[in-house]
C-alpha atoms as a PDB file:
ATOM      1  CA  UNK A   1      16.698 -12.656   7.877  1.00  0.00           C
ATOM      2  CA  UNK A   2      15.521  -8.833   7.964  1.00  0.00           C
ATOM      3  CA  UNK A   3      18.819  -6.589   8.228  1.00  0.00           C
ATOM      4  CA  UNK A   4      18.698  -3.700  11.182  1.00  0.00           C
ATOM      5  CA  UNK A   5      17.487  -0.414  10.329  1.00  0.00           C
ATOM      6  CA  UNK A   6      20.344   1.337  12.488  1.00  0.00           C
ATOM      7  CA  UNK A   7      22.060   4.308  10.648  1.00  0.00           C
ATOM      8  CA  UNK A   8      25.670   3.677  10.026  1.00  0.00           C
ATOM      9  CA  UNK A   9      26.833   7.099  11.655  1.00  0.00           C
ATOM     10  CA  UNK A  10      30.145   8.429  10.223  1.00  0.00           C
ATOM     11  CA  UNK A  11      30.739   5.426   8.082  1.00  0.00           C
ATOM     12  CA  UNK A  12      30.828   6.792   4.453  1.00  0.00           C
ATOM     13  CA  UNK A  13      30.482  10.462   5.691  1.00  0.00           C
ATOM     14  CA  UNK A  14      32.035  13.304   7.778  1.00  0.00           C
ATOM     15  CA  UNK A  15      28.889  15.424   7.667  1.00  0.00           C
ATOM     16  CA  UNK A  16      26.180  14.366  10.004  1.00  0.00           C
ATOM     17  CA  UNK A  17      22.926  14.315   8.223  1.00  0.00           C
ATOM     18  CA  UNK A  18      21.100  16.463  10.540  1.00  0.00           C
ATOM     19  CA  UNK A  19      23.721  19.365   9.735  1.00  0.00           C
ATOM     20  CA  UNK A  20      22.682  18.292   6.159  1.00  0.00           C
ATOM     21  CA  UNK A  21      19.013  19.372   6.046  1.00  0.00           C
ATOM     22  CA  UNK A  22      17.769  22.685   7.727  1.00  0.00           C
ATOM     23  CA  UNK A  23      15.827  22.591  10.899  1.00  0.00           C
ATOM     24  CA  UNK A  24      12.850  23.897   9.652  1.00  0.00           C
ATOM     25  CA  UNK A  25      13.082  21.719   5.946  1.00  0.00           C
ATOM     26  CA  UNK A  26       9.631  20.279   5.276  1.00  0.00           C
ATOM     27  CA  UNK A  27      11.907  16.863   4.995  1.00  0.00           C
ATOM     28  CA  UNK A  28      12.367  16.745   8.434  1.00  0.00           C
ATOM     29  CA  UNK A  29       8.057  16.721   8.978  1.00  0.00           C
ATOM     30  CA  UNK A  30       7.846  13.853   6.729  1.00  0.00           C
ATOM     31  CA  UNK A  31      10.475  11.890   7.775  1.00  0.00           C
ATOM     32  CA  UNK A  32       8.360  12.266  11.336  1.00  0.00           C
ATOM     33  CA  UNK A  33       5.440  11.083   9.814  1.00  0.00           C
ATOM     34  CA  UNK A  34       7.065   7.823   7.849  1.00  0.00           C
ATOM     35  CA  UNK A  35       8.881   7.018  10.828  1.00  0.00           C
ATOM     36  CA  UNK A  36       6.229   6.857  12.915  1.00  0.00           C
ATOM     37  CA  UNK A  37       4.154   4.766  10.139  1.00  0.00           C
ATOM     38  CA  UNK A  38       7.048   2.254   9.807  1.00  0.00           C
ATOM     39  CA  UNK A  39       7.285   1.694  13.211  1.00  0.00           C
ATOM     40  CA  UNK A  40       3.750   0.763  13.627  1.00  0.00           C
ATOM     41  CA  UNK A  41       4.501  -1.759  10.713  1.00  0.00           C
ATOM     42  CA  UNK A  42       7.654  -3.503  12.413  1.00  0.00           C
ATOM     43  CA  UNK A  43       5.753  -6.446  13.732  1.00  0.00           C
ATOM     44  CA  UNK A  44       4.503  -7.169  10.339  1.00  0.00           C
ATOM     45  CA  UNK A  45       7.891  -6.842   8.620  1.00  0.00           C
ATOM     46  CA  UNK A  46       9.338  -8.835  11.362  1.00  0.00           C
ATOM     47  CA  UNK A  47       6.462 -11.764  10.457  1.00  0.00           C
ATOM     48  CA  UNK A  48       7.640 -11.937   6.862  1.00  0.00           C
ATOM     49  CA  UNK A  49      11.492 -12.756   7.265  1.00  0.00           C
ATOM     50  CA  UNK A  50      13.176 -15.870   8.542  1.00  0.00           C
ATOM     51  CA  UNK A  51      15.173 -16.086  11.506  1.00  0.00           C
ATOM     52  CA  UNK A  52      17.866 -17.712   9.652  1.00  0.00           C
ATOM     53  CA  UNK A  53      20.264 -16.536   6.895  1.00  0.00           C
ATOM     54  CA  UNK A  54      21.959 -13.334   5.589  1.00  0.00           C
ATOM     55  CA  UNK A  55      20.453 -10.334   6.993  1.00  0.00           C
ATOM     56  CA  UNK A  56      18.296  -8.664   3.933  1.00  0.00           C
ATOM     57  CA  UNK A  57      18.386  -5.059   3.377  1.00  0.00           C
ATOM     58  CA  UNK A  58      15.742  -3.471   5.985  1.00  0.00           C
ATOM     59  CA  UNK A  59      12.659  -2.750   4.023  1.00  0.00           C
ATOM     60  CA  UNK A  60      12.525   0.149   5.976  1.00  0.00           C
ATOM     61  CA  UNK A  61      15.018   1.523   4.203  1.00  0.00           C
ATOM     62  CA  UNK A  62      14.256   0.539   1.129  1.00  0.00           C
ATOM     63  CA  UNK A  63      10.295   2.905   1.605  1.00  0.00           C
ATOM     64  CA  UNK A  64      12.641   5.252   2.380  1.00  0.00           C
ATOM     65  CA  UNK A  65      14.560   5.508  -0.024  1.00  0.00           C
ATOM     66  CA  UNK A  66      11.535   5.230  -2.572  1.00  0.00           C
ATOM     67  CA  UNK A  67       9.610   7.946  -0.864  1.00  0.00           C
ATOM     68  CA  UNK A  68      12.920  10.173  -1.601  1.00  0.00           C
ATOM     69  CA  UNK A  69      13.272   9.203  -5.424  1.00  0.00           C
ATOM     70  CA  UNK A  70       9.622   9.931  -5.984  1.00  0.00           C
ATOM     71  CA  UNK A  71       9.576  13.329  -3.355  1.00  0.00           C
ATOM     72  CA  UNK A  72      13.077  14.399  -5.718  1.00  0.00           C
ATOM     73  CA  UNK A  73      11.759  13.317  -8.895  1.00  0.00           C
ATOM     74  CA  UNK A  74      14.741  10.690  -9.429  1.00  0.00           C
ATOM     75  CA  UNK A  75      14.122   8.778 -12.419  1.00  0.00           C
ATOM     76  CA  UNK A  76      15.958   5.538 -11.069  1.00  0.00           C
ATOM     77  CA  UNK A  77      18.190   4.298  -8.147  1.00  0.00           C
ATOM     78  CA  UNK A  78      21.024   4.358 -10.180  1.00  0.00           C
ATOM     79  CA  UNK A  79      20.562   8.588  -9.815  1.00  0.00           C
ATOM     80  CA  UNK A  80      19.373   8.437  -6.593  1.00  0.00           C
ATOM     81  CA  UNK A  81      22.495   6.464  -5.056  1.00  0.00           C
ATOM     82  CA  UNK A  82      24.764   9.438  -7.347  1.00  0.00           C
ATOM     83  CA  UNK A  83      22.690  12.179  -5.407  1.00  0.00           C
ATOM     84  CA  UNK A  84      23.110  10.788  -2.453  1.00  0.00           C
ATOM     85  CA  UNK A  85      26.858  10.973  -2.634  1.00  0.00           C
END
Protein backbone atom coordinates (compact mmCIF):
# COMPACT_ATOMS: atom_id res chain seq x y z
CA UNK A 1 0.00 0.00 0.00
CA UNK A 2 1.79 3.41 -1.09
CA UNK A 3 1.82 5.80 2.11
CA UNK A 4 0.47 9.64 1.39
CA UNK A 5 2.87 12.17 0.47
CA UNK A 6 1.11 14.87 2.81
CA UNK A 7 3.63 16.93 4.95
CA UNK A 8 3.15 16.37 8.59
CA UNK A 9 2.92 20.24 9.43
CA UNK A 10 4.05 21.10 13.01
CA UNK A 11 4.53 17.54 14.00
CA UNK A 12 8.29 17.26 14.93
CA UNK A 13 8.83 21.08 14.39
CA UNK A 14 7.87 24.64 15.49
CA UNK A 15 9.53 26.27 12.49
CA UNK A 16 7.59 26.08 9.31
CA UNK A 17 9.82 25.04 6.54
CA UNK A 18 9.08 27.81 4.28
CA UNK A 19 10.47 30.31 7.07
CA UNK A 20 13.38 27.76 6.84
CA UNK A 21 14.71 28.41 3.31
CA UNK A 22 14.90 32.02 1.79
CA UNK A 23 12.47 33.11 -0.81
CA UNK A 24 14.75 33.54 -3.41
CA UNK A 25 17.04 30.04 -2.40
CA UNK A 26 17.75 28.19 -5.64
CA UNK A 27 16.07 25.15 -3.43
CA UNK A 28 12.89 26.52 -3.75
CA UNK A 29 13.31 26.39 -8.08
CA UNK A 30 14.12 22.84 -7.84
CA UNK A 31 11.81 21.70 -5.55
CA UNK A 32 9.28 23.37 -8.40
CA UNK A 33 10.73 21.44 -10.93
CA UNK A 34 10.74 17.79 -8.97
CA UNK A 35 7.39 18.44 -7.88
CA UNK A 36 6.04 18.97 -10.93
CA UNK A 37 8.04 15.75 -12.38
CA UNK A 38 6.65 13.56 -9.54
CA UNK A 39 3.37 14.50 -10.08
CA UNK A 40 3.35 13.55 -13.63
CA UNK A 41 4.69 10.11 -12.30
CA UNK A 42 1.79 9.49 -9.64
CA UNK A 43 -0.22 7.23 -11.85
CA UNK A 44 2.72 5.06 -12.32
CA UNK A 45 3.66 4.90 -8.63
CA UNK A 46 0.10 4.35 -7.87
CA UNK A 47 0.26 1.10 -10.53
CA UNK A 48 3.10 -0.47 -8.59
CA UNK A 49 1.59 -0.75 -4.94
CA UNK A 50 -1.21 -2.90 -3.65
CA UNK A 51 -4.33 -1.71 -2.36
CA UNK A 52 -3.95 -3.75 0.64
CA UNK A 53 -1.53 -3.65 3.62
CA UNK A 54 0.62 -1.17 5.62
CA UNK A 55 0.97 2.02 3.90
CA UNK A 56 4.83 2.09 2.52
CA UNK A 57 6.83 5.13 2.80
CA UNK A 58 5.76 7.45 -0.32
CA UNK A 59 8.45 7.05 -2.88
CA UNK A 60 7.98 10.48 -3.39
CA UNK A 61 9.60 11.17 -0.53
CA UNK A 62 12.05 8.94 -0.61
CA UNK A 63 13.47 10.98 -4.53
CA UNK A 64 13.29 13.61 -2.37
CA UNK A 65 15.11 12.98 0.04
CA UNK A 66 17.88 11.43 -2.34
CA UNK A 67 17.93 14.46 -4.54
CA UNK A 68 18.83 16.42 -1.11
CA UNK A 69 21.71 13.97 0.07
CA UNK A 70 23.28 14.12 -3.35
CA UNK A 71 22.41 18.29 -3.91
CA UNK A 72 24.21 18.54 0.05
CA UNK A 73 26.83 16.13 -0.55
CA UNK A 74 25.56 13.76 2.42
CA UNK A 75 27.51 10.73 2.45
CA UNK A 76 24.56 8.50 3.87
CA UNK A 77 20.99 8.77 5.37
CA UNK A 78 22.21 8.20 8.59
CA UNK A 79 23.78 12.14 8.14
CA UNK A 80 21.13 13.26 6.26
CA UNK A 81 18.28 12.35 8.92
CA UNK A 82 21.08 14.27 11.70
CA UNK A 83 20.97 17.40 9.30
CA UNK A 84 17.69 17.40 9.03
CA UNK A 85 17.14 17.78 12.72
Amino acid sequence: MRGTDAASGSLFSYVELEDRIPARHPLRKIWQVVNDALARLDAEFDALYTDFGRPSIPPERLIRASLLQSLFSVRSERQLMEQMQ
